[in-house]
PDB file of N, CA and C in Angstrom:
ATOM      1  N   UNK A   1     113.357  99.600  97.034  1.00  0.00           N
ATOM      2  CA  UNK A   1     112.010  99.834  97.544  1.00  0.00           C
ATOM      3  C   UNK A   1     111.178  98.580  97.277  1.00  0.00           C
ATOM      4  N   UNK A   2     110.418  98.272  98.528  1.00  0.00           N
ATOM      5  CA  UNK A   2     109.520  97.207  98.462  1.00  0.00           C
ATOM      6  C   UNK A   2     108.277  97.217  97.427  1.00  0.00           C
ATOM      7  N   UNK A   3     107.494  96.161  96.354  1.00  0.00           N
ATOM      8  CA  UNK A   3     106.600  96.167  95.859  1.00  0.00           C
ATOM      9  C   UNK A   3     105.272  97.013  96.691  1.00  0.00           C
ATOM     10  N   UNK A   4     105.367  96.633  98.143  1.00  0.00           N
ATOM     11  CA  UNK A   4     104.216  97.356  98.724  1.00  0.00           C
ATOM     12  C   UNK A   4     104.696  98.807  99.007  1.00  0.00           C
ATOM     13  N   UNK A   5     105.731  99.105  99.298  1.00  0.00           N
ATOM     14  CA  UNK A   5     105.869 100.563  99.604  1.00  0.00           C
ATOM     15  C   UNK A   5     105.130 101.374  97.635  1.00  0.00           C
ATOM     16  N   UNK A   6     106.022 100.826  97.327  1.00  0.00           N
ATOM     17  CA  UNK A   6     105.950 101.178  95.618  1.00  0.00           C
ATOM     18  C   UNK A   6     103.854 100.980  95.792  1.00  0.00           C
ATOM     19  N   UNK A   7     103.152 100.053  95.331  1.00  0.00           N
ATOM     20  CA  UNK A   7     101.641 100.204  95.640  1.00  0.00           C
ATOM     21  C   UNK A   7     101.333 101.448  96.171  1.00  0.00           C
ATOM     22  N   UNK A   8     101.493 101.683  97.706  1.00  0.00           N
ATOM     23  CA  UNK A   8     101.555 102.736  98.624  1.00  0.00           C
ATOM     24  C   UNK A   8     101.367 104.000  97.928  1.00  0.00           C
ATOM     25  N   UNK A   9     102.545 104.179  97.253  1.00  0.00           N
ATOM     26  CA  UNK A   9     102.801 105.688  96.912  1.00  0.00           C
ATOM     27  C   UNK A   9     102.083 105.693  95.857  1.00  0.00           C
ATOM     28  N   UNK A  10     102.046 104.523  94.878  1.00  0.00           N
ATOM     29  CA  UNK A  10     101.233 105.073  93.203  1.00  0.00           C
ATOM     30  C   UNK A  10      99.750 105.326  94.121  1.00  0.00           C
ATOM     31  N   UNK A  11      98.908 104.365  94.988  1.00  0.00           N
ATOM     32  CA  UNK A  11      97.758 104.451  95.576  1.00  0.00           C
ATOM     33  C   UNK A  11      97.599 106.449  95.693  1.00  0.00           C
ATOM     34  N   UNK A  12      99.010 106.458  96.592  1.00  0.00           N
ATOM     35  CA  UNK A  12      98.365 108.163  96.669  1.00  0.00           C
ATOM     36  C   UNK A  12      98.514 109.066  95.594  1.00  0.00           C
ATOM     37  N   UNK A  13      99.955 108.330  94.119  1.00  0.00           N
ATOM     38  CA  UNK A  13      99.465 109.652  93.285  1.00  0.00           C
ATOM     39  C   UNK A  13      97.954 109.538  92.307  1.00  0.00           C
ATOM     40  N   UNK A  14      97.576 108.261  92.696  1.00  0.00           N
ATOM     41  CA  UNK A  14      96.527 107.926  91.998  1.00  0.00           C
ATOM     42  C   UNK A  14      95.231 109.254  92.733  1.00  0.00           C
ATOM     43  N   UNK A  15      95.438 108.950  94.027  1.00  0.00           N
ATOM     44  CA  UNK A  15      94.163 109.968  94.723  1.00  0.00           C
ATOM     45  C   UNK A  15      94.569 111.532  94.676  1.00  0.00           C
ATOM     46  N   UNK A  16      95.806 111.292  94.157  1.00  0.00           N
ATOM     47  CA  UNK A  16      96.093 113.155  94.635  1.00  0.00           C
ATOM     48  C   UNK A  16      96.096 113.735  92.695  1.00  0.00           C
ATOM     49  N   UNK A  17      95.841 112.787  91.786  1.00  0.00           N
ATOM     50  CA  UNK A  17      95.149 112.989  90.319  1.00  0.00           C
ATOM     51  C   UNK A  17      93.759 112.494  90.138  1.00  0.00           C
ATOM     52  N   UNK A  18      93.357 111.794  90.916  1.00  0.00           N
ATOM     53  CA  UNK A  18      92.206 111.211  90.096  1.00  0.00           C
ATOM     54  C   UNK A  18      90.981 111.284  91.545  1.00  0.00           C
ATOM     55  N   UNK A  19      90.463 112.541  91.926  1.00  0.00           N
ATOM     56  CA  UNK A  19      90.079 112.996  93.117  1.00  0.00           C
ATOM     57  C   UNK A  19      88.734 112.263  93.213  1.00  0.00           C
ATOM     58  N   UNK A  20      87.904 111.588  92.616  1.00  0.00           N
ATOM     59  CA  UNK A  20      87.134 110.687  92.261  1.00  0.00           C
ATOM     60  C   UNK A  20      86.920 109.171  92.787  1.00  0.00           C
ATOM     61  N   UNK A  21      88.034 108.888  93.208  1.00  0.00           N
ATOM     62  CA  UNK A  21      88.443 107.641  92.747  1.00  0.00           C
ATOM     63  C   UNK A  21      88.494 107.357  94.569  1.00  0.00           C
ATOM     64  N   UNK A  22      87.730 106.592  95.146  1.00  0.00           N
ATOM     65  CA  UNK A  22      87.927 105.779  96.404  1.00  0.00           C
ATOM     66  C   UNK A  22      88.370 104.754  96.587  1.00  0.00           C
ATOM     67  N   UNK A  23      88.930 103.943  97.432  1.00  0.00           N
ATOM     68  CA  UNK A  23      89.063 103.008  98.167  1.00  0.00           C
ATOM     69  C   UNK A  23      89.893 102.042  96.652  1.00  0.00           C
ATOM     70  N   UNK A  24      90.550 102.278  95.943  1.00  0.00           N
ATOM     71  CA  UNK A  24      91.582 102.052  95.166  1.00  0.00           C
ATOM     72  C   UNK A  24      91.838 100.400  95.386  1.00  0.00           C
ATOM     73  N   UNK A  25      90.751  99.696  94.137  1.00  0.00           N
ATOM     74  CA  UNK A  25      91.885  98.405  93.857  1.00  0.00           C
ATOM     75  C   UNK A  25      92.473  98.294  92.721  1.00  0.00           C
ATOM     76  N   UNK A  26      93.792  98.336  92.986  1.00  0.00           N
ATOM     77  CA  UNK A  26      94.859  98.291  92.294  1.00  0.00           C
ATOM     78  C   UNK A  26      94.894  97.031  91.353  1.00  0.00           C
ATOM     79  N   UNK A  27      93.914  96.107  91.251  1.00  0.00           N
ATOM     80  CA  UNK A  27      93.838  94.840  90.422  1.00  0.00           C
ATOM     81  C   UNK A  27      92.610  94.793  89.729  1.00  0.00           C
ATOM     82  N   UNK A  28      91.855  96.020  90.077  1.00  0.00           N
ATOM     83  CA  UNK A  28      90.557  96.003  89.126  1.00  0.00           C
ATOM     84  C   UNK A  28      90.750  96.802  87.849  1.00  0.00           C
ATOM     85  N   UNK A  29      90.275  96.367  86.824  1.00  0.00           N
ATOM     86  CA  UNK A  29      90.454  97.215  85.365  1.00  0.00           C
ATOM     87  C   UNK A  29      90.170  98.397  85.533  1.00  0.00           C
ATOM     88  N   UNK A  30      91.143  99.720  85.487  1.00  0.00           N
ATOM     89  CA  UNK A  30      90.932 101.491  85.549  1.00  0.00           C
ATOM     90  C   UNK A  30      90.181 101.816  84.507  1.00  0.00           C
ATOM     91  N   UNK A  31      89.743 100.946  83.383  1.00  0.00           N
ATOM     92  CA  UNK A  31      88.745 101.709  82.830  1.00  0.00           C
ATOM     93  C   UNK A  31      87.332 101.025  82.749  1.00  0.00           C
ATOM     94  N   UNK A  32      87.011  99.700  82.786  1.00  0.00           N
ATOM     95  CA  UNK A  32      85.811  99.049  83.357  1.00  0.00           C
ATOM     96  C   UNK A  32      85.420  99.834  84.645  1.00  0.00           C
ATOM     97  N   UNK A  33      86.341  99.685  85.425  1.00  0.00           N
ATOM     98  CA  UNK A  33      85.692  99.853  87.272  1.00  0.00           C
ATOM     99  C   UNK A  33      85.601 101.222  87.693  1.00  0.00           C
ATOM    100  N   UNK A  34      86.923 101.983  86.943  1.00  0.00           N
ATOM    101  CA  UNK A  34      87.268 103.922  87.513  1.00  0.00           C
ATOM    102  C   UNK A  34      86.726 104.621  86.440  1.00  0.00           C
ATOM    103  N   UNK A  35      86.347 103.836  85.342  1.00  0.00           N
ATOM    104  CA  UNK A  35      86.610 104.925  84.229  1.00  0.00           C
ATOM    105  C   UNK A  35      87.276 105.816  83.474  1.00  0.00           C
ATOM    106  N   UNK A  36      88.557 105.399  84.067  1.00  0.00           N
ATOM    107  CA  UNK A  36      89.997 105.936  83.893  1.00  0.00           C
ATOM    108  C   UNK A  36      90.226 106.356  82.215  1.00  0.00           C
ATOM    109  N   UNK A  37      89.912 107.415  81.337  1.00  0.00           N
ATOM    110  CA  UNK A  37      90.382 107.238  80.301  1.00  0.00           C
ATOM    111  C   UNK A  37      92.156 107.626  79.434  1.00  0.00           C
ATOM    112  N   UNK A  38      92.702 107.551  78.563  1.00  0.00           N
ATOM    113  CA  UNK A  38      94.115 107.440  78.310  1.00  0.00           C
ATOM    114  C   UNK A  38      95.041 108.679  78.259  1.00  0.00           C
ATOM    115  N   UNK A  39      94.164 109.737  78.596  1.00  0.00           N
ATOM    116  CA  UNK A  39      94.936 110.981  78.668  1.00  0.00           C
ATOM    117  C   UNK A  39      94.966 110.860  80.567  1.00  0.00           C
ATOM    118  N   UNK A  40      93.650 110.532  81.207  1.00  0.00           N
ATOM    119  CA  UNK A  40      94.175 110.318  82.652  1.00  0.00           C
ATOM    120  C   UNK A  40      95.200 109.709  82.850  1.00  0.00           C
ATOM    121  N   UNK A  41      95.491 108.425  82.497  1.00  0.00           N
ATOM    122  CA  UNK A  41      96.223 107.534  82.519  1.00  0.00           C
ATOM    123  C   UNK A  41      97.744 107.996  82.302  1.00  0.00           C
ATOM    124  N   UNK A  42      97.706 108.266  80.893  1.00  0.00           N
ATOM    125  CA  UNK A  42      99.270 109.193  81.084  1.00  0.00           C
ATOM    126  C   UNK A  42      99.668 110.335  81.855  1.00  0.00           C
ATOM    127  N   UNK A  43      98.177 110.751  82.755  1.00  0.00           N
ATOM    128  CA  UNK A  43      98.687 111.987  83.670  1.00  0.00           C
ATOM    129  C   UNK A  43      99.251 111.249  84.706  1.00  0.00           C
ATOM    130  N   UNK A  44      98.337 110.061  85.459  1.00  0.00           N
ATOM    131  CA  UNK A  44      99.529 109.310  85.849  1.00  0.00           C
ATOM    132  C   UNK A  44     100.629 108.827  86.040  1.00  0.00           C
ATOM    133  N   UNK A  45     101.365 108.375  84.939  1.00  0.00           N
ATOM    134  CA  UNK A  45     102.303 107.996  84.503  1.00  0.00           C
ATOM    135  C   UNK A  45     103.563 108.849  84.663  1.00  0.00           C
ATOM    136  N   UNK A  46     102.867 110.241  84.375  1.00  0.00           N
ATOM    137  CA  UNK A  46     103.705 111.616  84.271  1.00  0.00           C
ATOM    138  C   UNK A  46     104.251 111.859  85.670  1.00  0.00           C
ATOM    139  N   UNK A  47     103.150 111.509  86.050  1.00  0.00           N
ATOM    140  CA  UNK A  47     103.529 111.567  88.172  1.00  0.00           C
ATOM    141  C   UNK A  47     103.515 110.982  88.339  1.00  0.00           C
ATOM    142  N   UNK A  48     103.550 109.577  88.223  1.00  0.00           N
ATOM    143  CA  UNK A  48     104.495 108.286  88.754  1.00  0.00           C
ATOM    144  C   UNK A  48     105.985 108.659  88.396  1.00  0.00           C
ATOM    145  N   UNK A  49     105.997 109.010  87.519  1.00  0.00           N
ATOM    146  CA  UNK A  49     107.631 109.478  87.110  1.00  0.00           C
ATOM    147  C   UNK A  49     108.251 110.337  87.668  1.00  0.00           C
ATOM    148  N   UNK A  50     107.489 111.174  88.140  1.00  0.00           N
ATOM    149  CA  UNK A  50     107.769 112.254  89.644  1.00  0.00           C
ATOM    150  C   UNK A  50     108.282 111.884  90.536  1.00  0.00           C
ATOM    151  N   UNK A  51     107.644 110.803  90.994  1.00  0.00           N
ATOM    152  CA  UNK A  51     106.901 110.560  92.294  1.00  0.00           C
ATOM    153  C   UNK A  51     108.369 109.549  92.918  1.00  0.00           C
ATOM    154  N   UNK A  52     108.465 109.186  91.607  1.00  0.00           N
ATOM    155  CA  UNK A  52     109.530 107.458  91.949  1.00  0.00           C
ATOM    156  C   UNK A  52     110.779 107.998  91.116  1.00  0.00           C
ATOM    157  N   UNK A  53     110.893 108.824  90.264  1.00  0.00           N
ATOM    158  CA  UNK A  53     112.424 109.130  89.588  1.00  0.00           C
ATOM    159  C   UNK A  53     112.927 108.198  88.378  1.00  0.00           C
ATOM    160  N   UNK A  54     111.507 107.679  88.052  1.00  0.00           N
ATOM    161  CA  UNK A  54     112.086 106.711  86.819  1.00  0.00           C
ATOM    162  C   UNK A  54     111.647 107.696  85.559  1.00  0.00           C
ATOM    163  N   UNK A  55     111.644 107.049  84.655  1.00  0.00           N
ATOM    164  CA  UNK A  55     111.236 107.619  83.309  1.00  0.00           C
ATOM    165  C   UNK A  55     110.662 106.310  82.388  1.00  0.00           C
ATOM    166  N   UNK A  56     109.507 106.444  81.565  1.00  0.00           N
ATOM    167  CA  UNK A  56     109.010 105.279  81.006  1.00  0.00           C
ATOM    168  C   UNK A  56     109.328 106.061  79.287  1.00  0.00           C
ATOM    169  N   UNK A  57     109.733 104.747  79.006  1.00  0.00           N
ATOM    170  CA  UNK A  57     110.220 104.737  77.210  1.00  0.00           C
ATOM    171  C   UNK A  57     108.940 104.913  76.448  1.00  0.00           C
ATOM    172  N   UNK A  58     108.866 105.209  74.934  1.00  0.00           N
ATOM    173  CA  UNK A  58     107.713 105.885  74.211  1.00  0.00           C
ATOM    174  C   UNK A  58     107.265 104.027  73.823  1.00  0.00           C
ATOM    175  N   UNK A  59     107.861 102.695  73.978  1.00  0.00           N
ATOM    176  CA  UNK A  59     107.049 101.611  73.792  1.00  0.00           C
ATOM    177  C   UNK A  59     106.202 101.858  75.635  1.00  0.00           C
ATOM    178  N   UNK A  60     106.797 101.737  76.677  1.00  0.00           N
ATOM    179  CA  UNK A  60     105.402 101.549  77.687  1.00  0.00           C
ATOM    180  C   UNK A  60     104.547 102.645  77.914  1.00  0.00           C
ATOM    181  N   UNK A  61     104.298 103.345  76.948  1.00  0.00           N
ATOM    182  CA  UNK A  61     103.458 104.411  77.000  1.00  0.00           C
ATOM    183  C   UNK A  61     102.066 104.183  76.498  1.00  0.00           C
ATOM    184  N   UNK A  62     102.368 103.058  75.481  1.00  0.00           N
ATOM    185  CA  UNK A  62     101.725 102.552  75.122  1.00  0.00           C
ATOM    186  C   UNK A  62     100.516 101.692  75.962  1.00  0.00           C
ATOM    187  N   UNK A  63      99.017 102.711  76.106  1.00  0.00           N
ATOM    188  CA  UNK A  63      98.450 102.438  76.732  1.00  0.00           C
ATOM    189  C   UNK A  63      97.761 100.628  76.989  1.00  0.00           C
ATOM    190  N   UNK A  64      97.679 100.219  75.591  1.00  0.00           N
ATOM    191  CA  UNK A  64      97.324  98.563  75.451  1.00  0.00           C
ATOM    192  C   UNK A  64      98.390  97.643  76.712  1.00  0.00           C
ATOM    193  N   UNK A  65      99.391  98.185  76.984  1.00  0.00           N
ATOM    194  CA  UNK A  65     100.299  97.589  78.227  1.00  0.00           C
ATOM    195  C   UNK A  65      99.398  97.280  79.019  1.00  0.00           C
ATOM    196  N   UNK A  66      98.380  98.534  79.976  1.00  0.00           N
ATOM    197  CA  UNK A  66      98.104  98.640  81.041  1.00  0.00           C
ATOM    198  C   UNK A  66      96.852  98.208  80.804  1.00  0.00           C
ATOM    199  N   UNK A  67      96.176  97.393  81.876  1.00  0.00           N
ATOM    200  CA  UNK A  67      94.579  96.959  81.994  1.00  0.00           C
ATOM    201  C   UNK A  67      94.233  97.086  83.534  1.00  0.00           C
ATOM    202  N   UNK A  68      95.352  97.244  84.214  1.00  0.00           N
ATOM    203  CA  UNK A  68      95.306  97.585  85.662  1.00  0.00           C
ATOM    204  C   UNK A  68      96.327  98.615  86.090  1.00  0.00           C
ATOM    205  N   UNK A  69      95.698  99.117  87.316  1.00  0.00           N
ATOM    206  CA  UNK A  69      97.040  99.849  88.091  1.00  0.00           C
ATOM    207  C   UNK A  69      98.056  99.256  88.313  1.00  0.00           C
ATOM    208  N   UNK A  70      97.637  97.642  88.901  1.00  0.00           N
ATOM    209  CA  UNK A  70      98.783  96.934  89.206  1.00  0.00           C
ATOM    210  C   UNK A  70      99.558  97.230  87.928  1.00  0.00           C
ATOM    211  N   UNK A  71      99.116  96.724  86.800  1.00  0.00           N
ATOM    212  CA  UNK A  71     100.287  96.606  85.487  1.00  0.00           C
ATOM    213  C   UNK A  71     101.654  97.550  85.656  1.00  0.00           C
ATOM    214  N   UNK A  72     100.824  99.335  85.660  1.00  0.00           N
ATOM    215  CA  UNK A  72     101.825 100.501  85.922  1.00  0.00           C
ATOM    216  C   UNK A  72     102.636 100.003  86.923  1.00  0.00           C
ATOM    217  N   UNK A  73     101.778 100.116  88.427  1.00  0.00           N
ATOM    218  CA  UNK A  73     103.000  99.147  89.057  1.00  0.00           C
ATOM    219  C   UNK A  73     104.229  98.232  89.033  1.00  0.00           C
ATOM    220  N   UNK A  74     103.946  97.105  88.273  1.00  0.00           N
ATOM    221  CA  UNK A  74     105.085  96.391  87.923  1.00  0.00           C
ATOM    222  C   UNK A  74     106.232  97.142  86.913  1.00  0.00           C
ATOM    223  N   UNK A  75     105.467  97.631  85.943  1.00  0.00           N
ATOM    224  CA  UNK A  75     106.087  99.252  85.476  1.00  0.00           C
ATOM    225  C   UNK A  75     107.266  99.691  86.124  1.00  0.00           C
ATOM    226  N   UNK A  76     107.094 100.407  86.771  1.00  0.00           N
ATOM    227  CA  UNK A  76     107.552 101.139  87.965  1.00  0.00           C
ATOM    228  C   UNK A  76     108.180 100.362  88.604  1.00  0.00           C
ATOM    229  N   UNK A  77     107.688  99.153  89.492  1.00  0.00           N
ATOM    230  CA  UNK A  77     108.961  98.160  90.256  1.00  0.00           C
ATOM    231  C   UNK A  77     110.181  97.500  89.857  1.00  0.00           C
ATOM    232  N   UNK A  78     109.939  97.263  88.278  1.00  0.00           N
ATOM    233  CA  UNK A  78     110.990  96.790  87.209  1.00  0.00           C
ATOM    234  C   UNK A  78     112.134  97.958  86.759  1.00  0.00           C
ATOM    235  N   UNK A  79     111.430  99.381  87.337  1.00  0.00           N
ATOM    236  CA  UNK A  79     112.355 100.057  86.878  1.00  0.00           C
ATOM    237  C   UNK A  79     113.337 100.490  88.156  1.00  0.00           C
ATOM    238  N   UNK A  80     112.548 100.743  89.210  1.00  0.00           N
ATOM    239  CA  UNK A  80     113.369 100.854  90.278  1.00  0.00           C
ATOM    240  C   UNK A  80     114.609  99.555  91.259  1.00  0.00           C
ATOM    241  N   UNK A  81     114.061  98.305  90.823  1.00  0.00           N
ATOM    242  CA  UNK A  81     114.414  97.212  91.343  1.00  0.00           C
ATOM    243  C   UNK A  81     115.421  96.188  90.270  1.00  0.00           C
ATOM    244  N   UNK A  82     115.593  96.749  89.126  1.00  0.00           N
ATOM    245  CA  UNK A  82     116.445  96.290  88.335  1.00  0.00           C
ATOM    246  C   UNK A  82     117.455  95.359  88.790  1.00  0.00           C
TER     247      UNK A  82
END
């Protein structure tokens, strides 16, 4: 799966959890810009793991990883694109 398909889909589990949240940039800080706080964040994560069939280890859970969506993203592309 392509980096942009991968974007694509987190973009929608991002809107289909975080019902708030418009016009999604994926390179702006989720908690400066969305307000995103770390229990959202791992609800994310939880359904990114759904969504894509990976599973993230108890080190990238570790919220200090992420400062963007993109970050999760690469997340996620590293795991599927191995």
């Amino acid at each position: 799966m392509q980096r942009d398909e991968i974007k694509d889909k987190f973009v929608e589990v991002i809107n289909d959890n975080l019902t708030d949240i418009e016009d999604v940039n994926v390179s702006a800080n989720f908690v400066d810009d969305y307000d995103v706080n770390s229990i959202q964040l791992i609800q994310l994560i939880v359904a990114a793991e759904d969504e894509f069939g990976v599973s993230f280890d108890d080190k990238e859970l570790a919220l200090s990883r992420y400062e963007t969506f993109d970050d999760v993203i690469d997340t996620i592309d590293s795991k599927i694109n191995k």
